[in-house]
C-alpha atoms as a PDB file:
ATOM      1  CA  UNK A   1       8.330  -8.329  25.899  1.00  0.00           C
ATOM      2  CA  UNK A   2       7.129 -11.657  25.627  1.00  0.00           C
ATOM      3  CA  UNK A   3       9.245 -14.983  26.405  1.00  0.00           C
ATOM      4  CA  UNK A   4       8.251 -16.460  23.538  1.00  0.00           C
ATOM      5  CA  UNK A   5       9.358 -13.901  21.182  1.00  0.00           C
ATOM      6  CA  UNK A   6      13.179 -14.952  22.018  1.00  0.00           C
ATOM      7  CA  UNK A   7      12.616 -18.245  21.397  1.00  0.00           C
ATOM      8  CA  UNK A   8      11.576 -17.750  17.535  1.00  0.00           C
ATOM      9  CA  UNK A   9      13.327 -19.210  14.678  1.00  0.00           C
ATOM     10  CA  UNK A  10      14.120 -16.340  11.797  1.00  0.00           C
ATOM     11  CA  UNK A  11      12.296 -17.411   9.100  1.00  0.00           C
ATOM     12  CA  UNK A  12      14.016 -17.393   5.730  1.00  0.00           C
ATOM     13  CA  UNK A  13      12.830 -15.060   2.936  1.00  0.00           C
ATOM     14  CA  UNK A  14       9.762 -16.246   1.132  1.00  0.00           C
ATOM     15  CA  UNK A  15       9.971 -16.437  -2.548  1.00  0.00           C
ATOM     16  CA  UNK A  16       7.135 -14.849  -4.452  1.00  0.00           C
ATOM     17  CA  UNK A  17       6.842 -18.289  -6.248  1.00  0.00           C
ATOM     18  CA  UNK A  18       5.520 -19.923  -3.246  1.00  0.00           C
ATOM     19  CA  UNK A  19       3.239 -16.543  -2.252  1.00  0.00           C
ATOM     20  CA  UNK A  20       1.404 -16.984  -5.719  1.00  0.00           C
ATOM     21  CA  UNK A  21       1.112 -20.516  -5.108  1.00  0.00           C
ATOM     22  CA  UNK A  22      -0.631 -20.452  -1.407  1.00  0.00           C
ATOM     23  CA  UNK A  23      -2.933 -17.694  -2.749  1.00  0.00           C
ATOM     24  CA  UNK A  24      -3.457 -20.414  -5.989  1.00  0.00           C
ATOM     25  CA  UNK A  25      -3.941 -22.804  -2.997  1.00  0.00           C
ATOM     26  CA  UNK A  26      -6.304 -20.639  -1.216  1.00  0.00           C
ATOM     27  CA  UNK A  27      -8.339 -19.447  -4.463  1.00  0.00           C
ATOM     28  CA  UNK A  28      -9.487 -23.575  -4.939  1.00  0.00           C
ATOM     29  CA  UNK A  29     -10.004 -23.721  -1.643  1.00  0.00           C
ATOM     30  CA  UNK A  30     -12.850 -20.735  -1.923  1.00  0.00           C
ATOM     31  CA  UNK A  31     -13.878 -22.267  -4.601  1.00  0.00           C
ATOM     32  CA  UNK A  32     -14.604 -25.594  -3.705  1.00  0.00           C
ATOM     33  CA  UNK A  33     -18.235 -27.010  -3.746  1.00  0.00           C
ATOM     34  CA  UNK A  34     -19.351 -27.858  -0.126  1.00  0.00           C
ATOM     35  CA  UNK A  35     -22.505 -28.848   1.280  1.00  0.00           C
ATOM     36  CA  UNK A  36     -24.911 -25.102   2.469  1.00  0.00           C
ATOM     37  CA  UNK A  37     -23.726 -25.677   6.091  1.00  0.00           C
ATOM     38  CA  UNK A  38     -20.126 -25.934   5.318  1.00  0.00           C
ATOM     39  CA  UNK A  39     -20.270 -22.752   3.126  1.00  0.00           C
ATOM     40  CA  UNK A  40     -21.453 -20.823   5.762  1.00  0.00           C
ATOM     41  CA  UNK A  41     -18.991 -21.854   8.244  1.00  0.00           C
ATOM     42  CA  UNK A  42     -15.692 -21.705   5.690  1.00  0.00           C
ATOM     43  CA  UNK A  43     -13.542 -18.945   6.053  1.00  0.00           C
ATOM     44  CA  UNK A  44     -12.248 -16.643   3.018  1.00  0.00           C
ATOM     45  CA  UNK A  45      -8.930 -18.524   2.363  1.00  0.00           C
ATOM     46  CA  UNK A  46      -7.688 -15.784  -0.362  1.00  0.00           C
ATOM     47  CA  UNK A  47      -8.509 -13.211   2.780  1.00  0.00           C
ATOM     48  CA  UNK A  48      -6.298 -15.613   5.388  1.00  0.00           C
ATOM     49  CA  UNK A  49      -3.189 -15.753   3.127  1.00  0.00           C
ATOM     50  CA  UNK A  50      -3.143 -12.245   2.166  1.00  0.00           C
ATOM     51  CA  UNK A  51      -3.185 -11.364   5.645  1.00  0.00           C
ATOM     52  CA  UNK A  52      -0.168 -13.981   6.659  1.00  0.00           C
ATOM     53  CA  UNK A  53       1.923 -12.683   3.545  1.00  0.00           C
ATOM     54  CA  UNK A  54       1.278  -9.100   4.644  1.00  0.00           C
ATOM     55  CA  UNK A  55       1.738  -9.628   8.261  1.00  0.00           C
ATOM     56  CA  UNK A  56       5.262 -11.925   7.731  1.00  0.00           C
ATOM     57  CA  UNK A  57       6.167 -10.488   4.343  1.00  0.00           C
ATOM     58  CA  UNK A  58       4.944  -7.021   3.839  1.00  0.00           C
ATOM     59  CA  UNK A  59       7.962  -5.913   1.159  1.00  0.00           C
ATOM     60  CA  UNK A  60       6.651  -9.125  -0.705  1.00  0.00           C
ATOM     61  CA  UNK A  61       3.022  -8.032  -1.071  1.00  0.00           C
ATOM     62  CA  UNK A  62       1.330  -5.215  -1.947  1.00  0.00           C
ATOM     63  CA  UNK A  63      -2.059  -3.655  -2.556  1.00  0.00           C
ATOM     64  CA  UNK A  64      -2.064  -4.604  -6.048  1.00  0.00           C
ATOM     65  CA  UNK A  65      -1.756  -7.906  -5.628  1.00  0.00           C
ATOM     66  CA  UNK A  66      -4.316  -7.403  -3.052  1.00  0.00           C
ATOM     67  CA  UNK A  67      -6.702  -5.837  -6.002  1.00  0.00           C
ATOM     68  CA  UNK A  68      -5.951  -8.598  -8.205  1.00  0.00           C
ATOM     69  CA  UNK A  69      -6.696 -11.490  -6.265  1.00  0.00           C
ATOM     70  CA  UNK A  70     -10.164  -9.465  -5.006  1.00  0.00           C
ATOM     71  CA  UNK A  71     -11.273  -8.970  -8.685  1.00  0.00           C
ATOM     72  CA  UNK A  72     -10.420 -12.920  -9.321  1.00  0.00           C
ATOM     73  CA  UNK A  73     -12.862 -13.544  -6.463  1.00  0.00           C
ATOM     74  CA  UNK A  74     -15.124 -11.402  -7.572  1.00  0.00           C
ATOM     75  CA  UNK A  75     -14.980 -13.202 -11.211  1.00  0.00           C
ATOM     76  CA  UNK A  76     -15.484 -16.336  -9.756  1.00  0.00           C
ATOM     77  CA  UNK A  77     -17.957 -15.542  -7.052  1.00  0.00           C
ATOM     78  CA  UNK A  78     -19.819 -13.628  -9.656  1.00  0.00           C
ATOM     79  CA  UNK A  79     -20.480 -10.739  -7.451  1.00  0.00           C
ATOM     80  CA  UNK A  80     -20.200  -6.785  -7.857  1.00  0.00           C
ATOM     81  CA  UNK A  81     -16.814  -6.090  -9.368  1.00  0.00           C
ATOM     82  CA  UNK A  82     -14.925  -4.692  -6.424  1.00  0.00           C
ATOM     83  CA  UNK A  83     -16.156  -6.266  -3.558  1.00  0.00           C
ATOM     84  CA  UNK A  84     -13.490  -8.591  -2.750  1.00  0.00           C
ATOM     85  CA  UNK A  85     -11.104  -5.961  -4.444  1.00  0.00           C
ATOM     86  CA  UNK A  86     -11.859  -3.497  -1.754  1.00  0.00           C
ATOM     87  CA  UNK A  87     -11.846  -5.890   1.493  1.00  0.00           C
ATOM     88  CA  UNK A  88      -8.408  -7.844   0.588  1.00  0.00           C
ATOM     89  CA  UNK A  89      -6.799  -3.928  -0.384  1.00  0.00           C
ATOM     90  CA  UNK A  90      -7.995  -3.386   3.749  1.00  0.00           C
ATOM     91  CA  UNK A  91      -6.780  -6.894   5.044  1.00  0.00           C
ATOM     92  CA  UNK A  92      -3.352  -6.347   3.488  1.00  0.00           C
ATOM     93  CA  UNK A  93      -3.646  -2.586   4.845  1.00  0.00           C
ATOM     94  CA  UNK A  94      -4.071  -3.793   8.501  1.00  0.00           C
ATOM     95  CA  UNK A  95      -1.843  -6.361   7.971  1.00  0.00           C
ATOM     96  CA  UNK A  96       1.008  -4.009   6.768  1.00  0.00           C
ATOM     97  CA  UNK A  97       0.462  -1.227   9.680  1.00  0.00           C
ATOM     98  CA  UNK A  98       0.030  -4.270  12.165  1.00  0.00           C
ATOM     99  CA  UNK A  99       2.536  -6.536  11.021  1.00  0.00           C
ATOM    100  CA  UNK A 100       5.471  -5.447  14.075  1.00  0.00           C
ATOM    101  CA  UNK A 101       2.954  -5.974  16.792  1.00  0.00           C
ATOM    102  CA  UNK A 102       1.630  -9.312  15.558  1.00  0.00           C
ATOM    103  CA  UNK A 103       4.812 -10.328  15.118  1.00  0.00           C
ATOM    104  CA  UNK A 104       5.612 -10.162  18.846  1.00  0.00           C
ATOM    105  CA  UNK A 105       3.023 -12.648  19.565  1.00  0.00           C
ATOM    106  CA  UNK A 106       2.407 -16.154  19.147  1.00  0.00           C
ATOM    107  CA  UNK A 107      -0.427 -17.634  16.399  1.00  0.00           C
ATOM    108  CA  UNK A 108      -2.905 -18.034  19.346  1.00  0.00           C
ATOM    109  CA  UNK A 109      -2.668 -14.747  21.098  1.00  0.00           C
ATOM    110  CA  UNK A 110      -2.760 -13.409  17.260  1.00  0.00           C
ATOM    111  CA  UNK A 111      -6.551 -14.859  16.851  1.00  0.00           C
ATOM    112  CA  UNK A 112      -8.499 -12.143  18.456  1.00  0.00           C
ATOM    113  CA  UNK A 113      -6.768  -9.626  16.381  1.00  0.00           C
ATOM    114  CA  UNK A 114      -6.873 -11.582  13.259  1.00  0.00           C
ATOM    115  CA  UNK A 115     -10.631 -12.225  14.131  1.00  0.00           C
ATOM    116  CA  UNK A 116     -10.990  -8.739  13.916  1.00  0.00           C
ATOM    117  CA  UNK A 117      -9.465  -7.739  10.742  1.00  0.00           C
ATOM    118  CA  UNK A 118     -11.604 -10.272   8.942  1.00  0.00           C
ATOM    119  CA  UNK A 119     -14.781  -8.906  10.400  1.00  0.00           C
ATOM    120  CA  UNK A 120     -14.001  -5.367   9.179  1.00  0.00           C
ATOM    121  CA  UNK A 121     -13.088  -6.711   5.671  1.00  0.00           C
ATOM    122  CA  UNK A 122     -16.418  -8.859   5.417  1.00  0.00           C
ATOM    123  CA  UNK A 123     -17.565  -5.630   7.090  1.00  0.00           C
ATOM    124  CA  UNK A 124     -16.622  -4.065   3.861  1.00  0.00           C
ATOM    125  CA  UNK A 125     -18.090  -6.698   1.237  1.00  0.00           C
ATOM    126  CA  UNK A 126     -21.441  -6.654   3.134  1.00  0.00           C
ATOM    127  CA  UNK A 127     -21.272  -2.778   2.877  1.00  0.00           C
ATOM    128  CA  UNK A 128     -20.145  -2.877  -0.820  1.00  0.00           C
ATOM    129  CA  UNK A 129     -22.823  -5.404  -1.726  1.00  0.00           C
ATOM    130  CA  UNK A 130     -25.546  -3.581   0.702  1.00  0.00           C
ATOM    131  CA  UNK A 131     -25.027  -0.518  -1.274  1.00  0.00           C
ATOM    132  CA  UNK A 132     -24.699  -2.522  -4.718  1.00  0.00           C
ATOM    133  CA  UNK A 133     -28.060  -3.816  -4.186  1.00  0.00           C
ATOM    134  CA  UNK A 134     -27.820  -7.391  -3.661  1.00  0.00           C
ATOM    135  CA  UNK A 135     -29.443  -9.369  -1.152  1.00  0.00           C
ATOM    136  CA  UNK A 136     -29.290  -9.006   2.538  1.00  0.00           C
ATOM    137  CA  UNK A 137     -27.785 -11.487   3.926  1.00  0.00           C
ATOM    138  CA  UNK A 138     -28.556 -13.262   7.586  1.00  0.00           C
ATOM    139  CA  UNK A 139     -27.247 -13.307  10.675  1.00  0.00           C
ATOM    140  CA  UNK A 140     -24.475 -15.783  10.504  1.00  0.00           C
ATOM    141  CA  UNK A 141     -22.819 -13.710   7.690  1.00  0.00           C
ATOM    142  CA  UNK A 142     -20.190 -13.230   9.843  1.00  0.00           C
ATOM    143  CA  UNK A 143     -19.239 -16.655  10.921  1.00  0.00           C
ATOM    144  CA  UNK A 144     -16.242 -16.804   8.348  1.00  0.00           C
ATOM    145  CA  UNK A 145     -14.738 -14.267  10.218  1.00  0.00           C
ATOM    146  CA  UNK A 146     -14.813 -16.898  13.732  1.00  0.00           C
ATOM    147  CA  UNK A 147     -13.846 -20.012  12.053  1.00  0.00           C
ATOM    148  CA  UNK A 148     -11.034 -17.919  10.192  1.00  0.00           C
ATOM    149  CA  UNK A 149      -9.389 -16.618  13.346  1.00  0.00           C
ATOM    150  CA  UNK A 150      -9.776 -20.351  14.845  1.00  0.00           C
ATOM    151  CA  UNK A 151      -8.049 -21.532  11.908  1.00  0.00           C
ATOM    152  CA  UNK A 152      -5.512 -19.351  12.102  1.00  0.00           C
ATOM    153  CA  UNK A 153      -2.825 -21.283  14.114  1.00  0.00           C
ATOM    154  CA  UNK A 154      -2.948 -24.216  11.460  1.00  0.00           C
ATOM    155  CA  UNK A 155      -2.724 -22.215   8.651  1.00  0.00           C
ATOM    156  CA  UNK A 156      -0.159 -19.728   9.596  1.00  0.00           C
ATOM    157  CA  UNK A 157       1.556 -23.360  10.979  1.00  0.00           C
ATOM    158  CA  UNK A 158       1.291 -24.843   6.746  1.00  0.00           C
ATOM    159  CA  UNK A 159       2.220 -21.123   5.192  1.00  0.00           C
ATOM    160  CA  UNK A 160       5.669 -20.942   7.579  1.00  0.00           C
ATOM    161  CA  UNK A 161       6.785 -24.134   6.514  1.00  0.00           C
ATOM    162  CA  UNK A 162       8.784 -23.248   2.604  1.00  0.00           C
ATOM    163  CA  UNK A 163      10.361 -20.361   5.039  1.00  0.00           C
ATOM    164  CA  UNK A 164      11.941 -22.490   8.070  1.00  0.00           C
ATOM    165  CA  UNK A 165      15.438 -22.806   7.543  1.00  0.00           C
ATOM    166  CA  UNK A 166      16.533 -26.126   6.232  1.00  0.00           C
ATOM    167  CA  UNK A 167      19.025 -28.107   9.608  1.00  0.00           C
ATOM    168  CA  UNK A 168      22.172 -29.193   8.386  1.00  0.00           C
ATOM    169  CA  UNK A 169      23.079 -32.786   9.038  1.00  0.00           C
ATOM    170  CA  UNK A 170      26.535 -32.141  10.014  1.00  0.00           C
ATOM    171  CA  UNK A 171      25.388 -29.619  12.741  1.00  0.00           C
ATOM    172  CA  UNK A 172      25.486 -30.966  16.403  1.00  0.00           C
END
């Protein structure tokens, strides 16, 4: 077991005020308008947050909340209905079945793994919209999936922050 793992703060229970929030949070985010050479490095934020909620929280989240938020991006993105539906119902899947291992590790030895689960869920959008018809895209498709696992630590750091337990003043 690792050191680290004894040393962790329990987190307090999130409210599902603050998880509709962050994915609010996360949905602008994706929806911001950057320059081409941003967009192609940004990560799916919607994808990042459903993954920390599932992985931290997985009684708080569920696949249809996972749907919902996929159709919203689909909406928005103006893409096949379904596409983002599909790949955030998998993200929340691996994070559910992976969320006692994960937990055992810190945010940086989570990367890689994280890294991994995005890739299959753009995996799936690129499959869905392969097999919808729509373009194919290029090679650094998959770059989200990178910069998504390096941003990781940060925002797993900004998500656990309405669940650390508030220190009382009159504590030593």
């Amino acid at each position: 077991m690792p050191d680290d793992y004894l040393d962790q703060e329990l987190p307090l229970e999130a409210k599902s005020s603050v998880i509709l929030f962050s994915l609010l949070i996360a949905l602008l985010f994706n929806l911001l308008p950057l320059q081409e050479i941003i967009l192609l490095l940004r990560p799916d934020f919607v994808a990042i947050t459903l993954l920390y909620w599932s992985i931290h929280h997985p009684q708080r989240i569920g696949m249809s909340l996972a749907f919902i938020a996929g159709l919203v991006m689909d909406v928005s993105n103006s893409s096949i209905l379904g596409q983002h539906a599909l790949a955030y119902c998998v993200i929340t899947f691996f994070g559910m079945i992976l969320h006692r291992r994960l937990r055992l590790f810190n945010v940086f030895k989570q990367a890689p793994q994280i890294f991994w689960v995005l890739l299959i869920a753009q995996f799936a959008v690129f499959l869905t919209g392969l097999l919808g018809g729509t373009y194919f895209p290029d090679w650094y498709y998959f770059f989200p999936s990178i910069t998504g696992a390096l941003l990781w630590p940060v925002i797993s750091f900004l998500l656990s922050i309405p669940q650390k337990p508030k220190s009382d003043p009159n504590e030593l």
